[in-house]
Structures are given as structure tokens and as C-alpha cells.
Protein backbone atom coordinates (compact mmCIF):
# COMPACT_ATOMS: atom_id res chain seq x y z
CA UNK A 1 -20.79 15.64 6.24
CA UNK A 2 -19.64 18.12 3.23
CA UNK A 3 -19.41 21.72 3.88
CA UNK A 4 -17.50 24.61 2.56
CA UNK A 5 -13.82 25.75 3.83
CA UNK A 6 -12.92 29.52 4.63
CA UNK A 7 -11.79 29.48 0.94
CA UNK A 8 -14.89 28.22 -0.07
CA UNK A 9 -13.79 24.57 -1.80
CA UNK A 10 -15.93 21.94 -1.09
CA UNK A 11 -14.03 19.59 2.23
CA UNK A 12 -15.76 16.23 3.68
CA UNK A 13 -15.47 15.51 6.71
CA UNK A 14 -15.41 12.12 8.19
CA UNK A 15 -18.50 10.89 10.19
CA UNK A 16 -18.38 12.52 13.83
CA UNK A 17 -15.87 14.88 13.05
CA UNK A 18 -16.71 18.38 13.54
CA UNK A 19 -15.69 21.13 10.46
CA UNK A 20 -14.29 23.95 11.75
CA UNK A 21 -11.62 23.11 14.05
CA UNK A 22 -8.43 24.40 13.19
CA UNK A 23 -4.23 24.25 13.73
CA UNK A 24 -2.09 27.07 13.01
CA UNK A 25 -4.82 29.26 11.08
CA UNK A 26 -6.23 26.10 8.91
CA UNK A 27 -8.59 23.94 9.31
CA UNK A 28 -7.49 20.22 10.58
CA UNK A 29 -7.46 17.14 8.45
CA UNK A 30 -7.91 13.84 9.09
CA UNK A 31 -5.43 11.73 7.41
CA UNK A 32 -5.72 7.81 8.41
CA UNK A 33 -2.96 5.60 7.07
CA UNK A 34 -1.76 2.21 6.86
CA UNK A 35 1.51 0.81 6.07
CA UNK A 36 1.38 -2.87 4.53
CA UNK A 37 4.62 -4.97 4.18
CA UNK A 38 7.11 -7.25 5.42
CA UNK A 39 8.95 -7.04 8.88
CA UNK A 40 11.97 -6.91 9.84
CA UNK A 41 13.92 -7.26 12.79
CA UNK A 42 16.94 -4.38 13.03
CA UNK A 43 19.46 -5.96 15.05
CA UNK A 44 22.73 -4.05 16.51
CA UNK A 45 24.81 -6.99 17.80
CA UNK A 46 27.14 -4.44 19.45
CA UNK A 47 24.58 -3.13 22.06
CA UNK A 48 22.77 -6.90 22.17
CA UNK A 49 19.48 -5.50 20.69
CA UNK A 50 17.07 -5.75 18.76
CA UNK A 51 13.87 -3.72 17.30
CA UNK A 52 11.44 -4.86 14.82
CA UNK A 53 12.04 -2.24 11.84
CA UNK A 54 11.04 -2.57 7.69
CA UNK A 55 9.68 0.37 5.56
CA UNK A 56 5.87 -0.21 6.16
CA UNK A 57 6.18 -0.26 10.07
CA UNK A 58 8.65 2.73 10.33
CA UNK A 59 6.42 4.47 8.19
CA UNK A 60 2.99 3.35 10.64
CA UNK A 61 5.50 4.48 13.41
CA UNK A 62 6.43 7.64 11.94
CA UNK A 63 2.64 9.34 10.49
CA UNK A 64 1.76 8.35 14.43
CA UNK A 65 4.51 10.92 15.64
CA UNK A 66 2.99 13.60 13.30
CA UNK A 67 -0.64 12.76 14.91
CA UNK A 68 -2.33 10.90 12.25
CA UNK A 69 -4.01 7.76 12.90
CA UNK A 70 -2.14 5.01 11.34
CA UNK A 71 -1.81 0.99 11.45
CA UNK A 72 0.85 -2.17 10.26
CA UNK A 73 -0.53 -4.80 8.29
CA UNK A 74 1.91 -7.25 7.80
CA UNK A 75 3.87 -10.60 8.08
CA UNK A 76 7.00 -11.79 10.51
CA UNK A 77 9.27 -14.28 9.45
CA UNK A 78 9.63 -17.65 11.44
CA UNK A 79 13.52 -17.84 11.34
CA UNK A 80 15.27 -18.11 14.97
CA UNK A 81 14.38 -13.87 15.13
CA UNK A 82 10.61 -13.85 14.16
């Protein structure tokens, strides 16, 4: 669906999204993202844990937070830890 912004540029909208609705005064975007890497596992041997970390996968974790839809793509190892 295109349409025309309060400013008049030219937005498109994804299919079954509705133009118009708006956050703080401007209209809301979309944004879909994916991160694609490697995994890693963080490990903090002084607590006895372990989380599964890496740039792509904090980054997936992190666009979720700010309310955009977002996905991991990726590979974990198959040492003792994956």
C-alpha cells in the first residue's frame, strides 16, 4: 500500500499494516531485522553459567527490546558447550 506522510513524501507500507498510526507525534515504522552469524556461548565460570551470546544474536536480542520484529540465523558449534 503507498500513500503520502503528513510531510507529504511518498511511505509504503507493508501488506496489512494500516498508515496512519503513530508514536510520539510520527507515524510508526515497521523495521524487520535479522541478525546472521556464528554463536557463541558466554560463559562466567565464577557464577557456574552460561548464556549463548555472539554479535548477530545480541543484536536479534537487542532490536526485539526496542519493538522491532527481528530473528537469528545461525550456526552452534559441536565442542563439549554447543
Amino acid at each position: 500500500m503507498n500513500t503520502r506522510s503528513a510531510s507529504g513524501r511518498r511511505v509504503l507500507y507493508p501488506a496489512g499494516r494500516r498508515a496512519g498510526n503513530r508514536v510520539n507525534g510520527s507515524e510508526e515504522r515497521m523495521i524487520r531485522v535479522i541478525g546472521v552469524g556464528d554463536n557463541v556461548i558466554d560463559r562466567y565460570a565464577h557464577k557456574g553459567m552460561m548464556y549463548p551470546g555472539g554479535n548477530s544474536l545480541n543484536f536479534a536480542v537487542y532490536a526485539k527490546q526496542l519493538g522491532h520484529q527481528a530473528a537469528y540465523m545461525g550456526v552452534i558449534a559441536n565442542d563439549k558447550y554447543g
